[in-house]
Protein backbone atom coordinates (compact mmCIF):
# COMPACT_ATOMS: atom_id res chain seq x y z
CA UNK A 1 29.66 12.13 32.12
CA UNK A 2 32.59 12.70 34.43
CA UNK A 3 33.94 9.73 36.69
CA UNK A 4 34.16 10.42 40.15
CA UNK A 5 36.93 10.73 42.19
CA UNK A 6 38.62 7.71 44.21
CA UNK A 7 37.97 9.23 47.37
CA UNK A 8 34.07 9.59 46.48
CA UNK A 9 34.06 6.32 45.38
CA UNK A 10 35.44 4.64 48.37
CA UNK A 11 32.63 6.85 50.53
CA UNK A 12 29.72 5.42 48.43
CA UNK A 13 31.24 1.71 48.53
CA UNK A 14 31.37 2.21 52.26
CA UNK A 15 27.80 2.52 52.59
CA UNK A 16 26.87 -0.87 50.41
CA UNK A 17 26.48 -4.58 52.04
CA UNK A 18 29.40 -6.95 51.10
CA UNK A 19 26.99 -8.81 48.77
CA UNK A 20 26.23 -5.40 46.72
CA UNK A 21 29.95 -4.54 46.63
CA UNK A 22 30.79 -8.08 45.51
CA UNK A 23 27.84 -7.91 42.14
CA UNK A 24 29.57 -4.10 41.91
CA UNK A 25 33.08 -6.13 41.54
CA UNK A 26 32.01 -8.65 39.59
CA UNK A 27 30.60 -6.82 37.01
CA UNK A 28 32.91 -3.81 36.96
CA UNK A 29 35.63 -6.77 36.46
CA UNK A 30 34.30 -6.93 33.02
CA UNK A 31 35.29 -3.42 31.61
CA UNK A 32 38.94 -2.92 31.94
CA UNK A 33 39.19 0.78 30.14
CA UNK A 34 36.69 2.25 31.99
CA UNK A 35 36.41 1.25 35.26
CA UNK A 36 35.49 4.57 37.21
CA UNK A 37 33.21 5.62 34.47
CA UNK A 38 31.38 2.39 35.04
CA UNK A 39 31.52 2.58 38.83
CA UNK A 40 30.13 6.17 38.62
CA UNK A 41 27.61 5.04 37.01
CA UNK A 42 26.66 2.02 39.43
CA UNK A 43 26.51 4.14 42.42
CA UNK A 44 25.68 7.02 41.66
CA UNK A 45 23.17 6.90 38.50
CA UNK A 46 21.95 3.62 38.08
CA UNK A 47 18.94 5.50 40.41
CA UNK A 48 18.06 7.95 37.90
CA UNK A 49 18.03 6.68 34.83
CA UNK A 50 16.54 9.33 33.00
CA UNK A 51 18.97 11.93 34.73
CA UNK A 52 21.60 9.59 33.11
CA UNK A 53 19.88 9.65 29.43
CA UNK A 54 19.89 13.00 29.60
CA UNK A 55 22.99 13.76 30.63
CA UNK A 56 24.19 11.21 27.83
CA UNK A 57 22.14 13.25 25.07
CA UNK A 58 23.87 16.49 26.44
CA UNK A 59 27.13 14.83 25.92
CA UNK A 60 26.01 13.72 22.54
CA UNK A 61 24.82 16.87 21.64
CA UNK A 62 28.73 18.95 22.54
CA UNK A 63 29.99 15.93 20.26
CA UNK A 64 27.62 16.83 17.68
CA UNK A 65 28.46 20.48 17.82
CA UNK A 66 32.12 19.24 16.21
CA UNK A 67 31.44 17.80 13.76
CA UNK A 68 32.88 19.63 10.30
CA UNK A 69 30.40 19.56 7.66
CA UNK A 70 33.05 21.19 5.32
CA UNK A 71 35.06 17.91 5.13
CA UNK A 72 33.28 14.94 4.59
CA UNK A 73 36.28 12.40 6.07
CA UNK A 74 36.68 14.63 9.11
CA UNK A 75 32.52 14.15 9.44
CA UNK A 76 32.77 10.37 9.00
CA UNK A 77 35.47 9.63 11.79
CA UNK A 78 33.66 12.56 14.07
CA UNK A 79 30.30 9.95 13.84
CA UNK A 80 32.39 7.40 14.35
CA UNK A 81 33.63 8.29 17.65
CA UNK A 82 30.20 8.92 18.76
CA UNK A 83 28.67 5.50 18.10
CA UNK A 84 31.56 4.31 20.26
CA UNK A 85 30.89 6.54 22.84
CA UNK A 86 27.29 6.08 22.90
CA UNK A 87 28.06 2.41 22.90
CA UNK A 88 30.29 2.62 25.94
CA UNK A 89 27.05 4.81 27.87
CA UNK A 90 24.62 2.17 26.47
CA UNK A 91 26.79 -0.52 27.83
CA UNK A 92 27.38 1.09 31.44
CA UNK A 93 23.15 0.94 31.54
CA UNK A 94 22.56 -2.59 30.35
CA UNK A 95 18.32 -1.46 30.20
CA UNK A 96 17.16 -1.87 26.24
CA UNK A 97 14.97 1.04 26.94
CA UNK A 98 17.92 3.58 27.30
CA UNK A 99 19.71 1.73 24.38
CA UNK A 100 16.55 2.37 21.97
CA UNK A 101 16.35 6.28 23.16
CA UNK A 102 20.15 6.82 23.14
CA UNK A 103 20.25 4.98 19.79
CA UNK A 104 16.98 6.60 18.39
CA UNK A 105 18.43 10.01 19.35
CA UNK A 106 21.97 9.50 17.47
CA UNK A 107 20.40 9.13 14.27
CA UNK A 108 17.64 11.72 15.08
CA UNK A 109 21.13 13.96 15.20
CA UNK A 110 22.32 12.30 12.55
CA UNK A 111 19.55 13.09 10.00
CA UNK A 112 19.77 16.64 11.34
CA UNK A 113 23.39 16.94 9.92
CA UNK A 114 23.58 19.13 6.79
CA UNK A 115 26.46 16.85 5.77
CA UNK A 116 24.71 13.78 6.10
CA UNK A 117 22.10 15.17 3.47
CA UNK A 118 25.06 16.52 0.58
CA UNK A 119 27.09 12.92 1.32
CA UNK A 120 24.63 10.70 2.06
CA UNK A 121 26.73 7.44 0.66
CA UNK A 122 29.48 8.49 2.83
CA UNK A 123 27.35 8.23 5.98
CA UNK A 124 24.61 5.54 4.94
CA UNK A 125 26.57 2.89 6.26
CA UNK A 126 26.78 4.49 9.99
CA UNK A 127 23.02 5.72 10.25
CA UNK A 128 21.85 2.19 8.56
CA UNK A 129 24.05 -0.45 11.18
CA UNK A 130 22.27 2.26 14.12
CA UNK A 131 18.88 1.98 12.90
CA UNK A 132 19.39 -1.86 12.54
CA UNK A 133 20.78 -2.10 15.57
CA UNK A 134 17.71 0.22 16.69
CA UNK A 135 14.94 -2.15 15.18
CA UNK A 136 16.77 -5.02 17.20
CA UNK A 137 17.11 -3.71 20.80
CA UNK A 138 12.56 -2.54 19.67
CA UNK A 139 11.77 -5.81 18.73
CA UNK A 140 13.07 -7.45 22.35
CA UNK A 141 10.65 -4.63 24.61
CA UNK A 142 7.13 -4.98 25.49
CA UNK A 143 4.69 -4.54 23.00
CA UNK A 144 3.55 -1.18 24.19
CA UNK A 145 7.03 -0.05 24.15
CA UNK A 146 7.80 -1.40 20.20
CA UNK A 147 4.47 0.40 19.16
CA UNK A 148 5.64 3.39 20.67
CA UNK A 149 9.62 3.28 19.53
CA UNK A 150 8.36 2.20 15.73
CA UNK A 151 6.54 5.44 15.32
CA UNK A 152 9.94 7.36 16.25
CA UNK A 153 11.70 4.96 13.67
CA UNK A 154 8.84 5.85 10.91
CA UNK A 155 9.27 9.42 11.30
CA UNK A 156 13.02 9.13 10.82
């Protein structure tokens, strides 16, 4: 996702309420590091969410791509930047349901990894603490929504 400039910032915050622009503030007050990302996202995304999923997966997908399956350390710390991107995306959103499908789609990726399969002790601690922390953010949806979201985590 790329943050917005200043100027198109100021132009969206100039057609919000006072109250609006004060929850905005409040909450962007929060996140020090990324504080346009974060905006971007509030005015301009939070309306499409799926838009914004997707455009997370294709982000997560290019980070994917770079990962070197020839050297298993290089692998490790290339998955580790990704959980802490995806994190960062998953905590712009604040919804569980884009947290379970952003989550749910990192270790579909994951599994998909040829270098996950030939050094799977190297990576079993990553994929396990995101399929945890998968079968957490499930268990707090609506029942219709865990039924669905534990197939996905049966077929991985």
């Amino acid at each position: 996702m790329k943050a917005a400039s200043v100027s198109e910032l100021k132009k969206e915050l100039q057609h919000l309420s006072q109250a609006e622009i004060i929850n905005i503030c409040m909450r962007l007050a929060r996140y020090k590091k990324e504080n346009k990302e974060l905006l971007t996202y509030l005015l301009q995304e939070a309306g499409d969410e799926e838009a914004y999923i997707q455009s997370i997966k294709e982000l997560l997908d290019e980070e994917f791509s770079q990962v070197n399956p020839s050297n298993a350390y290089q692998a490790k710390k290339t998955l580790r930047r990704i959980v802490r991107i995806n994190s960062r995306y998953i905590k712009y959103s604040g919804i569980k349901e884009t947290e379970a499908e952003l989550i749910l789609y990192f270790c579909k990726k994951m599994r998909e990894l040829s270098v996950y399969r030939r050094h799977r002790t190297a990576f079993a601690v990553i994929y396990d603490r995101q399929l945890a922390k998968l079968q957490k953010v499930v268990s707090a949806l609506h029942e219709d929504l865990q039924f669905d979201y534990e197939q996905e985590i049966q077929k991985l």
